[in-house]
C-alpha atoms as a PDB file:
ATOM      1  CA  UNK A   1      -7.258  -2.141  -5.131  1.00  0.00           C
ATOM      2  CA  UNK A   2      -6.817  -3.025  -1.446  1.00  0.00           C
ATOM      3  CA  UNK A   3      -5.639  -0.543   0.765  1.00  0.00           C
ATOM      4  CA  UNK A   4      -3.442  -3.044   2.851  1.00  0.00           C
ATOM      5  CA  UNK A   5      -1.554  -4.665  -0.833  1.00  0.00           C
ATOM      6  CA  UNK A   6       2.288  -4.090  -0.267  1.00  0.00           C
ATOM      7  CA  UNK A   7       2.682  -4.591  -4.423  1.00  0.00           C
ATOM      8  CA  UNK A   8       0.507  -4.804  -6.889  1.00  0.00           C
ATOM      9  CA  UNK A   9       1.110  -6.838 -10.178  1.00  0.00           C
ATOM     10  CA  UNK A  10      -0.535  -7.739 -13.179  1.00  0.00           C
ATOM     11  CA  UNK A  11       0.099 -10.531 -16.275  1.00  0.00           C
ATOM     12  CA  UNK A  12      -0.860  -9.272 -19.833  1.00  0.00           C
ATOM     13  CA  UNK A  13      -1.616 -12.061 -21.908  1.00  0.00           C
ATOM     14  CA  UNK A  14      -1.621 -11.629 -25.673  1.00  0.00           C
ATOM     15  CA  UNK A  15      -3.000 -13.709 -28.191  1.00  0.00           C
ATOM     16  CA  UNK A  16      -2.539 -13.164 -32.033  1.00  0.00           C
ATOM     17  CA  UNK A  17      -2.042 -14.288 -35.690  1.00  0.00           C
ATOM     18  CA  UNK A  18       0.907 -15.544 -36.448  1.00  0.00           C
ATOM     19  CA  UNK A  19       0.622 -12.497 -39.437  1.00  0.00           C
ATOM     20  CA  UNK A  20       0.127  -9.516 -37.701  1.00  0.00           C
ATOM     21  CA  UNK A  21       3.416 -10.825 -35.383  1.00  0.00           C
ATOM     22  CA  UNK A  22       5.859  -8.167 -37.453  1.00  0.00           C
ATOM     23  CA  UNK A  23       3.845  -5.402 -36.809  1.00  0.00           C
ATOM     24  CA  UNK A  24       3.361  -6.172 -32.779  1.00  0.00           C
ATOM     25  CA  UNK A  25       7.096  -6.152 -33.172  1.00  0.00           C
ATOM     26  CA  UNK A  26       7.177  -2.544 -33.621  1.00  0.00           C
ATOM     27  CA  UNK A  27       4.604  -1.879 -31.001  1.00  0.00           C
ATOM     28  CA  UNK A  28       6.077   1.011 -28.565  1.00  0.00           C
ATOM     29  CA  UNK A  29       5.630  -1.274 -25.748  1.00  0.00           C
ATOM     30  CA  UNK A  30       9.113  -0.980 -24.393  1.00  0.00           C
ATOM     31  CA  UNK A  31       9.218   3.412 -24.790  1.00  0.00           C
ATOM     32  CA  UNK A  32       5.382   2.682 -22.089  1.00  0.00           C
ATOM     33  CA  UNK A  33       7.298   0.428 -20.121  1.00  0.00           C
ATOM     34  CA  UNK A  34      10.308   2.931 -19.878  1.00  0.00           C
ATOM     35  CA  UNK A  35       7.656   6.218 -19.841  1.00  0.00           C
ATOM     36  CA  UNK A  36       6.178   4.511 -16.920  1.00  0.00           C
ATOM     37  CA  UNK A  37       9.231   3.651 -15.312  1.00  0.00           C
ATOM     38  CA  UNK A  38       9.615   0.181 -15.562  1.00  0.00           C
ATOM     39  CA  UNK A  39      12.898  -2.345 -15.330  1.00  0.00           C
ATOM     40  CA  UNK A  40      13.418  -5.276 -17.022  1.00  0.00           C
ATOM     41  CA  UNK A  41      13.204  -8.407 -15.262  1.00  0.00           C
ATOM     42  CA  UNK A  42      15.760 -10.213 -17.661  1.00  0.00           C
ATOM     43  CA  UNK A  43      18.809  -8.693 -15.791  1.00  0.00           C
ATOM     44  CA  UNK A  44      17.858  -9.252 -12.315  1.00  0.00           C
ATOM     45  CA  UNK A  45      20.722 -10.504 -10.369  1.00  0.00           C
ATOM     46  CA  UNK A  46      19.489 -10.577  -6.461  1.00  0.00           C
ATOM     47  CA  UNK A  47      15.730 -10.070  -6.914  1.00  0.00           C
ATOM     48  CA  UNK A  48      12.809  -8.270  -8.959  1.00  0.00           C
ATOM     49  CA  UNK A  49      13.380  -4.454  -9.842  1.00  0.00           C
ATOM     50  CA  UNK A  50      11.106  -2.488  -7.487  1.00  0.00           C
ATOM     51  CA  UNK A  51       9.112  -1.168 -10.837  1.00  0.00           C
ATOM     52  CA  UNK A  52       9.617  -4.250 -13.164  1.00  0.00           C
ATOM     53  CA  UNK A  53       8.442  -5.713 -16.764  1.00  0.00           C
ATOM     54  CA  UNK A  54       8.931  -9.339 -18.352  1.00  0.00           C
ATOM     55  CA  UNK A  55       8.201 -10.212 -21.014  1.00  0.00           C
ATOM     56  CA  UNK A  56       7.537 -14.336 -21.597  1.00  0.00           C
ATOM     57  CA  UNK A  57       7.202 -16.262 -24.906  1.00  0.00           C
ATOM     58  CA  UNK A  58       5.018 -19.377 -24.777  1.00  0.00           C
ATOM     59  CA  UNK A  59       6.597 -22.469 -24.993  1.00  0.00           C
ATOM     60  CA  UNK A  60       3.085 -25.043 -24.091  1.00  0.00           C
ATOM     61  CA  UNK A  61       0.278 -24.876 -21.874  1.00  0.00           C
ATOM     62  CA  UNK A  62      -1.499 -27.648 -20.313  1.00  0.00           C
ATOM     63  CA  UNK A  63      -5.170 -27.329 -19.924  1.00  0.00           C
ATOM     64  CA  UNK A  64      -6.093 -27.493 -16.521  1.00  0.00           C
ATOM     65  CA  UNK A  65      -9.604 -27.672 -14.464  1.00  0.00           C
ATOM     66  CA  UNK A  66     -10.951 -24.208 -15.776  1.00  0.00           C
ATOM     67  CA  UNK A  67     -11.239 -23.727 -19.090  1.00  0.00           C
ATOM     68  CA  UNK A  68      -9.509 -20.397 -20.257  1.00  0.00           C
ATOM     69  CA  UNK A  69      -8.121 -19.622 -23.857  1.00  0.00           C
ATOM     70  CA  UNK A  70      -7.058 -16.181 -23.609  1.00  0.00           C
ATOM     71  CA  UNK A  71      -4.845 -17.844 -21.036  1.00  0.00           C
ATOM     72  CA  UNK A  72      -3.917 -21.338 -22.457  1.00  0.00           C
ATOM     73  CA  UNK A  73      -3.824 -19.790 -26.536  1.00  0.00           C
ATOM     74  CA  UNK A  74      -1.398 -16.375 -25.193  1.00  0.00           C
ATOM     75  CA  UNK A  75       1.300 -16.083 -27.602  1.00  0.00           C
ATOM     76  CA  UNK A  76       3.338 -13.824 -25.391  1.00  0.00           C
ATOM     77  CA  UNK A  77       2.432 -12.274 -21.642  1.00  0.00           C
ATOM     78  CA  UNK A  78       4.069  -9.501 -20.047  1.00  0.00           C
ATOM     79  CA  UNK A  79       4.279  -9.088 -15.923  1.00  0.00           C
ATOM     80  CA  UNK A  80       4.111  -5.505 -15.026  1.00  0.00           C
ATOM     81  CA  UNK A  81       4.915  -4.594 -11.188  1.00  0.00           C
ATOM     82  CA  UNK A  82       5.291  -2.099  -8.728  1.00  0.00           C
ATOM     83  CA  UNK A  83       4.497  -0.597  -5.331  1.00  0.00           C
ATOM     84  CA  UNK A  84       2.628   1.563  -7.036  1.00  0.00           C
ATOM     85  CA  UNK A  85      -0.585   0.160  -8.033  1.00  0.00           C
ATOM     86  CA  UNK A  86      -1.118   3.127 -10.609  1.00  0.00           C
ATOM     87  CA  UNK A  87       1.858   2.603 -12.326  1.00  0.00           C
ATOM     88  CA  UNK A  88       0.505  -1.011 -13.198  1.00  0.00           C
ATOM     89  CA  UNK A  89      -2.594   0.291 -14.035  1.00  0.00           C
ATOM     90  CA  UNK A  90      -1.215   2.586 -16.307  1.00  0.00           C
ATOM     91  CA  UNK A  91       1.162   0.320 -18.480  1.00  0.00           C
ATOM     92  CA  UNK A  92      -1.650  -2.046 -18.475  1.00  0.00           C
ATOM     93  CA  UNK A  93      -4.912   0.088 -19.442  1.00  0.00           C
ATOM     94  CA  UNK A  94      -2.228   1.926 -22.636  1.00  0.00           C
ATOM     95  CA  UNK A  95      -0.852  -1.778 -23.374  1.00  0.00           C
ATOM     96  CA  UNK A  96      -4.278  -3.249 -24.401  1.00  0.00           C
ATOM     97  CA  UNK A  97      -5.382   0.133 -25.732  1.00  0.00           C
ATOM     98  CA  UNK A  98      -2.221  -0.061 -27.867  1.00  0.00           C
ATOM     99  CA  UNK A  99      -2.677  -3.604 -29.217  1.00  0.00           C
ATOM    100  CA  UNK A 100      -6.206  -3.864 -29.847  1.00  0.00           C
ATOM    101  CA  UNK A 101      -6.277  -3.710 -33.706  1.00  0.00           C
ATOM    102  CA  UNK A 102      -3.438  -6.420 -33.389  1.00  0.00           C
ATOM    103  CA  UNK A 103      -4.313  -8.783 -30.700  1.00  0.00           C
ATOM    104  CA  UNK A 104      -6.263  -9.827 -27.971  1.00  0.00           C
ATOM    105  CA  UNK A 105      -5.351  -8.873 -24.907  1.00  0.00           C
ATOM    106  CA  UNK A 106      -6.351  -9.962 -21.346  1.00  0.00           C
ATOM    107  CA  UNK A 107      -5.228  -9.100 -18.319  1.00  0.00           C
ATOM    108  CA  UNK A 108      -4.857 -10.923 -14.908  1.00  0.00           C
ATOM    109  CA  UNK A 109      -4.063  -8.726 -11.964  1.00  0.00           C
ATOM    110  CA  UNK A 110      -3.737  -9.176  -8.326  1.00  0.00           C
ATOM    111  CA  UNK A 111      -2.161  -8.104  -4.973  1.00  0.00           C
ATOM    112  CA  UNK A 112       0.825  -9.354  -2.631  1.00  0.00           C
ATOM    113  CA  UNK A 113      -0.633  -8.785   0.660  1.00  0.00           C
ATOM    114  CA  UNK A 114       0.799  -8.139   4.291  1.00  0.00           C
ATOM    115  CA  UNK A 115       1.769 -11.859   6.017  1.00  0.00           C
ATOM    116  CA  UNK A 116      -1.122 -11.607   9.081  1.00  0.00           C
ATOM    117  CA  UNK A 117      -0.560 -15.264  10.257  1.00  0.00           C
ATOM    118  CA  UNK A 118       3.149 -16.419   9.036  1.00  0.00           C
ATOM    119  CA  UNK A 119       5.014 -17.101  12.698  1.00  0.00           C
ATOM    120  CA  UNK A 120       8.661 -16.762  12.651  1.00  0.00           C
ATOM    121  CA  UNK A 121       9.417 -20.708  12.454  1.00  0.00           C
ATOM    122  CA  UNK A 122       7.124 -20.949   9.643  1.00  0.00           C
ATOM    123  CA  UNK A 123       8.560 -17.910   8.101  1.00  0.00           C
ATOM    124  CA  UNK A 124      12.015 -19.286   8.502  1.00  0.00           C
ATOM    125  CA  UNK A 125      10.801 -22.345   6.768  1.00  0.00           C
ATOM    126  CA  UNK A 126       9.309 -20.785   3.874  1.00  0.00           C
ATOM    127  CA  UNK A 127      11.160 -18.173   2.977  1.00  0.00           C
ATOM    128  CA  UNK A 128      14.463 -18.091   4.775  1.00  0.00           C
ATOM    129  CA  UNK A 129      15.675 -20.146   1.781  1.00  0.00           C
ATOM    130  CA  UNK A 130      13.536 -18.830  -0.775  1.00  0.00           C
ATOM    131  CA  UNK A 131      15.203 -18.519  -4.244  1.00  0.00           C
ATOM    132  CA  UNK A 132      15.402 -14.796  -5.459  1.00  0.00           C
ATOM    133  CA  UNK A 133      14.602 -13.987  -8.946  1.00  0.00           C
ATOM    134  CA  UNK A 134      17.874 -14.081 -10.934  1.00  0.00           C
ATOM    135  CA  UNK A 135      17.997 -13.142 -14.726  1.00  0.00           C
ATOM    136  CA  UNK A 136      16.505 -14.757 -17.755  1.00  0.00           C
ATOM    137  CA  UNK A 137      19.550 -16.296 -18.847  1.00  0.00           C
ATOM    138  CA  UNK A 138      20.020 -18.235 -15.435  1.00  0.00           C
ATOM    139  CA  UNK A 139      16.437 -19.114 -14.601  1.00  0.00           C
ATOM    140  CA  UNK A 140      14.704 -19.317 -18.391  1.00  0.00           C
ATOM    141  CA  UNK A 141      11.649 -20.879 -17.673  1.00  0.00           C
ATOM    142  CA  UNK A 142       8.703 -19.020 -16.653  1.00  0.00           C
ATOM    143  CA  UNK A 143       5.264 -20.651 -15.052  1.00  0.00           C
ATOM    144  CA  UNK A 144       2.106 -18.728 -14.513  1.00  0.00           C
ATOM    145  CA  UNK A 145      -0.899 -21.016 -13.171  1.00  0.00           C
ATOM    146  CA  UNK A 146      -4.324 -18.932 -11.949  1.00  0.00           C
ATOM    147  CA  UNK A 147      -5.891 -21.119  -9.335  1.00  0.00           C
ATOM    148  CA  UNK A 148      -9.448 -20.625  -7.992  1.00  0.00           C
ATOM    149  CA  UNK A 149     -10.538 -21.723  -4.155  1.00  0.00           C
ATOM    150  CA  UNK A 150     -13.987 -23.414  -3.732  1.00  0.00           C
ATOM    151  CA  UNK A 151     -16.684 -21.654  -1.810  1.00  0.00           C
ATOM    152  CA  UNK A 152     -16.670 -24.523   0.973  1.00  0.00           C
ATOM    153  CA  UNK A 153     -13.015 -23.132   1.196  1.00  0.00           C
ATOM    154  CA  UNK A 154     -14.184 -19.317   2.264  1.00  0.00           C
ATOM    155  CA  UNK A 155     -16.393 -20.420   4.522  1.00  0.00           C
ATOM    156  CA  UNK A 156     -14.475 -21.930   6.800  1.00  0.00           C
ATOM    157  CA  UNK A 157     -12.913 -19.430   9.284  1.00  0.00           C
ATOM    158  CA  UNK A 158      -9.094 -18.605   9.117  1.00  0.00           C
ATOM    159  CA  UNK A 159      -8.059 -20.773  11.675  1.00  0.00           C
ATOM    160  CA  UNK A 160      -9.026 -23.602   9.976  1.00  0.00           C
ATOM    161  CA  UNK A 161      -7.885 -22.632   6.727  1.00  0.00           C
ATOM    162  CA  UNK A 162      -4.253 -22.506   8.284  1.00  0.00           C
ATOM    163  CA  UNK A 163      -4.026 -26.161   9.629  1.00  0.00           C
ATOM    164  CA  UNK A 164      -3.888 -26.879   6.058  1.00  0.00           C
ATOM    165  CA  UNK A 165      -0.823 -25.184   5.541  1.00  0.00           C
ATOM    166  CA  UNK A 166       0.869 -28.221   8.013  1.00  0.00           C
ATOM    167  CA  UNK A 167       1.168 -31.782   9.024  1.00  0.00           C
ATOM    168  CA  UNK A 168      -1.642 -33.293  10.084  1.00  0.00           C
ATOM    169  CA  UNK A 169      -1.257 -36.290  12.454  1.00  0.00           C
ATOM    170  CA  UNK A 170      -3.386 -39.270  13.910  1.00  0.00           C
ATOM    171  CA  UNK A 171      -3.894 -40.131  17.388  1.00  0.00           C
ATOM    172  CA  UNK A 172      -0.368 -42.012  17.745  1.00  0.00           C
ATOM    173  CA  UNK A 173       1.394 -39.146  16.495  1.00  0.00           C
ATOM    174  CA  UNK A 174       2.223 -40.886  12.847  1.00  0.00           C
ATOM    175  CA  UNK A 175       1.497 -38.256  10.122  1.00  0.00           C
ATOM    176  CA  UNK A 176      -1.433 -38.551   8.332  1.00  0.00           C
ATOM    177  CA  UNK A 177      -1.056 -35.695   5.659  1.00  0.00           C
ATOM    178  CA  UNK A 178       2.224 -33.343   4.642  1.00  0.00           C
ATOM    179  CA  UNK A 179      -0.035 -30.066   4.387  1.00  0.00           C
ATOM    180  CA  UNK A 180       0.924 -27.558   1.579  1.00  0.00           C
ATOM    181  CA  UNK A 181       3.818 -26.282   3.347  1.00  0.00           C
ATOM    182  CA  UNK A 182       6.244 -29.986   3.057  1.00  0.00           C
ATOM    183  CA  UNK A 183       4.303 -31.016  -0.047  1.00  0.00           C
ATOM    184  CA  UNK A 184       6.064 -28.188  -1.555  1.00  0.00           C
ATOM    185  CA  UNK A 185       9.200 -27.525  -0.016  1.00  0.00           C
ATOM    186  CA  UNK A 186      11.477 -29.303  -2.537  1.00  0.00           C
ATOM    187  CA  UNK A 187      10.838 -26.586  -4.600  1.00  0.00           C
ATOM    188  CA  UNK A 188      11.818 -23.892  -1.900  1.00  0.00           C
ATOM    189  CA  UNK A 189      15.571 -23.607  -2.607  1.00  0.00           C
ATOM    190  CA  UNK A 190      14.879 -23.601  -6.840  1.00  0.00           C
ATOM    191  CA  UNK A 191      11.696 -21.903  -7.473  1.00  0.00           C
ATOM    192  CA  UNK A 192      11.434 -18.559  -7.720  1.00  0.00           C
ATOM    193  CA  UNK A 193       7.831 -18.337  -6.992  1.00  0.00           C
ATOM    194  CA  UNK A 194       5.434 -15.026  -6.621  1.00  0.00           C
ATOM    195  CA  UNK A 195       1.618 -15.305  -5.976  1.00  0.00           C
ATOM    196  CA  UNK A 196      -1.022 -12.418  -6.001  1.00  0.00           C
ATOM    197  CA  UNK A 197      -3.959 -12.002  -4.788  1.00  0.00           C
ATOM    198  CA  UNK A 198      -6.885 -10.621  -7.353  1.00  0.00           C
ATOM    199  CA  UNK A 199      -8.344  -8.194  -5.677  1.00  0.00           C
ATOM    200  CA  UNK A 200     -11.703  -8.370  -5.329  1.00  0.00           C
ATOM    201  CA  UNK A 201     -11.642 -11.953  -5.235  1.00  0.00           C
ATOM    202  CA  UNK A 202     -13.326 -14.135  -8.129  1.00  0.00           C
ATOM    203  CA  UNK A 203     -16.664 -14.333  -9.516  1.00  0.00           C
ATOM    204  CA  UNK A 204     -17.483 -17.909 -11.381  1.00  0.00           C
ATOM    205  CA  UNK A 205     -15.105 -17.541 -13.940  1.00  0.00           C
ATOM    206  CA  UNK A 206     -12.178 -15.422 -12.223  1.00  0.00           C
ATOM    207  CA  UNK A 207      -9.266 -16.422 -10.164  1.00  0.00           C
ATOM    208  CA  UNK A 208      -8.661 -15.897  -6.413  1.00  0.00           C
ATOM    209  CA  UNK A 209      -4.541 -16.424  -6.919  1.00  0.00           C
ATOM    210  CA  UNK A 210      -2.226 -15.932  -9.519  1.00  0.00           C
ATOM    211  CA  UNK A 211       0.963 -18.106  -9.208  1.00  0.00           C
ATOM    212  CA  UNK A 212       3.841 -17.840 -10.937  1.00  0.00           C
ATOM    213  CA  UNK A 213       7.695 -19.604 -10.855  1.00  0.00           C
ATOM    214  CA  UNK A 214      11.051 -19.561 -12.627  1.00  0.00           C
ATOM    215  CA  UNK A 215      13.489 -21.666 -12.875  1.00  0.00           C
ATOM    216  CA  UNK A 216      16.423 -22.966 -14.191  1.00  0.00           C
ATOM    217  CA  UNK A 217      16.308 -25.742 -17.203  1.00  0.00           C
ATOM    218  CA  UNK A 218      17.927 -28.185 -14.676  1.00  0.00           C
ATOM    219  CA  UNK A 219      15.217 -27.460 -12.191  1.00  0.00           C
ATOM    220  CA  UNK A 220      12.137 -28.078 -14.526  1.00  0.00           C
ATOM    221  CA  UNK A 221      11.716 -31.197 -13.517  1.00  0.00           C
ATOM    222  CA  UNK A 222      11.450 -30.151  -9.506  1.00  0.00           C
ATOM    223  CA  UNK A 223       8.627 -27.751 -10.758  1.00  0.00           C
ATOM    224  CA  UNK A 224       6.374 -30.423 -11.958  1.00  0.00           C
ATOM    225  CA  UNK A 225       7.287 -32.919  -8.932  1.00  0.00           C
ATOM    226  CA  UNK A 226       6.309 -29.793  -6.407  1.00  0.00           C
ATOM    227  CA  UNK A 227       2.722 -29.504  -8.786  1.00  0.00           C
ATOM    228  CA  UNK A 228       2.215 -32.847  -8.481  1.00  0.00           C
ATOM    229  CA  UNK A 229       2.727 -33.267  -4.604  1.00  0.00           C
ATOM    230  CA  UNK A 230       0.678 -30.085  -4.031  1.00  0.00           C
ATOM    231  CA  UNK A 231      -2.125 -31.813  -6.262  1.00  0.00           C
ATOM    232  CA  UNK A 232      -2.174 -34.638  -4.239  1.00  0.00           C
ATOM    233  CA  UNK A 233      -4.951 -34.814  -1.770  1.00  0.00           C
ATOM    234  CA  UNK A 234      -3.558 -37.970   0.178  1.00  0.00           C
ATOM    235  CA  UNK A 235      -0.460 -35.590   0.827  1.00  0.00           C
ATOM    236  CA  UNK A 236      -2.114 -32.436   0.563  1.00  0.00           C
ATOM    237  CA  UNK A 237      -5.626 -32.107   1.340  1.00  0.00           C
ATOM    238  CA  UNK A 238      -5.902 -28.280   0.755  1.00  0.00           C
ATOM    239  CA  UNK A 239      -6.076 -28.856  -3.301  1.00  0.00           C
ATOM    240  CA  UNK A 240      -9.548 -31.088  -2.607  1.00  0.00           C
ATOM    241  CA  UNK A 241     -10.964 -27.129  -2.941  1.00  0.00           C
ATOM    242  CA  UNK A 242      -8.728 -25.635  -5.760  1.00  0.00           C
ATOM    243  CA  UNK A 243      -9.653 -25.481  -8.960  1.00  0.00           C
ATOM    244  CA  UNK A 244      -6.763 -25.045 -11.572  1.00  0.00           C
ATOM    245  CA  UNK A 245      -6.773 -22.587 -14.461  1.00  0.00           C
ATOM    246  CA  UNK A 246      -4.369 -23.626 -17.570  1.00  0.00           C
ATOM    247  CA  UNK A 247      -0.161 -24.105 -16.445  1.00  0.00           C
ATOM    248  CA  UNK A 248       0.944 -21.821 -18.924  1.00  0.00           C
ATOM    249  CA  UNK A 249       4.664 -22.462 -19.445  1.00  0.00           C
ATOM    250  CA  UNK A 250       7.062 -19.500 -21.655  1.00  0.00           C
ATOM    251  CA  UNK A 251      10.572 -18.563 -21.688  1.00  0.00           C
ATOM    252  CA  UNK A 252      11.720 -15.086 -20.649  1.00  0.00           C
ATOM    253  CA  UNK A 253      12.833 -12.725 -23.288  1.00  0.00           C
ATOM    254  CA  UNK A 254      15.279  -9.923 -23.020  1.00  0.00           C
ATOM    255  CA  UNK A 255      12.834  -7.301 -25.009  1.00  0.00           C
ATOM    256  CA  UNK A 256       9.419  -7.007 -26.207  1.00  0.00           C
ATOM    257  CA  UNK A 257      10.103  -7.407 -29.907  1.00  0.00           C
ATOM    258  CA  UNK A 258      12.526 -10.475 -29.480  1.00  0.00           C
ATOM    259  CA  UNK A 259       9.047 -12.514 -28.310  1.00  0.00           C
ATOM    260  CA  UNK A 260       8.006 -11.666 -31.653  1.00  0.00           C
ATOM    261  CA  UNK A 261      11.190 -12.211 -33.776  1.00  0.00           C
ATOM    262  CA  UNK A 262      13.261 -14.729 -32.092  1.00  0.00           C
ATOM    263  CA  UNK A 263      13.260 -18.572 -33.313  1.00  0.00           C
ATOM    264  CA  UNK A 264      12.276 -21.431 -30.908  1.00  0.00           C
ATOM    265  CA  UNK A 265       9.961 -24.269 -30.308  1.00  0.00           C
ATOM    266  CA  UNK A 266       6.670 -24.436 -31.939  1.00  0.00           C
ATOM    267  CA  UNK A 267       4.225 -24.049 -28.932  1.00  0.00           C
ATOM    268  CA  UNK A 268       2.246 -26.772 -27.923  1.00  0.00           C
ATOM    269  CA  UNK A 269      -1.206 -27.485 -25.616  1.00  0.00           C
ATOM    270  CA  UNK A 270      -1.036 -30.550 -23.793  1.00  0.00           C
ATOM    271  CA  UNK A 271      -3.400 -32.258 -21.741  1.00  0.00           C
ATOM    272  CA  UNK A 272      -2.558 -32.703 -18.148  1.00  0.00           C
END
């Protein structure tokens, strides 16, 4: 874990027969999250609990540059965060312990770090509007997409890595390129987004970010807009080094066994 992380977080993703989905019903998994000391995302009103849980059904997943099942085929995954990078630990390494004769169980985890080179304009752009998590009957739909950076990407100092982050404009002054920062800002005011860090960063087949948004139903539509801006080099020429892991898309559930018991959609995987 790094020493500088202000939070650490973690997404347990849990694949399993449609069979053994009674008894993972009756898994203690809420009595750990409340031994541990965790709150339940579901009822946030003006932001995340300081030691949360949420738990997220799958509704589809579409299958993105990176190949990753125990991602793309999760039935259910729960977030687990705190300040208090043992507590995450914790829920996490007793979770998969718990569920192993029922399901298999991977987990992502990462960092949010301190912001070293946000200015205050920037800052004020980003997240002076930023939507606050609200509760899962306002903001239903959960996204969590795991995104690796090229290695031509780390090797270019941190300077350069920033420009990316803004407009980029020709000789006359006419912009050339939006930059990640207005590629996405549609989805500023509506998103409720989160990204961590993994921590170290990825081998060949890990992740260097894990990203993750809510929203409302009526906002679904500005979530997929925002991807596809972002994943447009001509506007955004950051994503030439990102590599996408599967867009995993669930709906959040007010308790552990109601991912199990509840009715819904049959979940899909799409192509993207």
């Amino acid at each position: 874990m790094s020493a500088d992380a202000v939070r650490h977080g973690a997404y347990v993703c849990v694949s399993a027969a449609r069979e053994t989905y009674p008894a993972l019903a009756t898994a203690p998994v809420t009595a750990l999250a409340a031994r541990v000391g965790l709150q339940n995302e579901f009822a946030a009103r003006d932001g995340h609990p300081r030691d949360a849980i949420a738990f997220l059904r799958r509704v589809e997943s579409t299958a993105g540059q990176i190949s990753d099942e125990e991602v793309s085929q999760a039935a259910v995954v729960i977030h687990a965060a705190s300040n208090d990078g043992g507590v995450v630990s914790t829920f996490c390494e007793e979770c998969e312990r718990m569920l192993a004769n029922a399901a298999r169980v991977r987990v992502l985890s990462g960092t949010v770090q301190p912001m070293r080179y946000t200015g205050g304009a920037m800052h004020d752009f980003a997240y002076a509007r930023q939507r606050a998590q609200e509760s899962g009957e306002s903001m239903p739909n959960a996204f969590l997409l795991p995104l690796r950076k090229l290695p031509a990407w780390w090797a270019k100092d941190w300077m350069e890595r920033h420009t990316y982050f803004l407009p980029r404009y020709d000789g006359e002054g006419r912009m050339a390129s939006e930059g990640h920062a207005l590629a996405a800002a549609a989805g500023i005011p509506v998103l409720m987004r989160r990204t961590y860090r993994c921590d170290p960063p990825s081998r060949d087949d890990g992740y260097d970010f894990l990203t993750y948004f809510e929203c409302a139903d009526a906002d679904v539509p500005t979530f997929h807009a925002v991807c596809a801006s972002l994943r447009d080099v001509a506007r955004n020429p950051e994503w030439r080094f990102v590599r996408e892991g599967p867009t995993w898309r669930g709906r959040r559930m007010e308790s552990w066994s109601a991912l199990w018991t509840s009715s819904g959609t049959s979940p899909t995987t799409r192509a993207r």
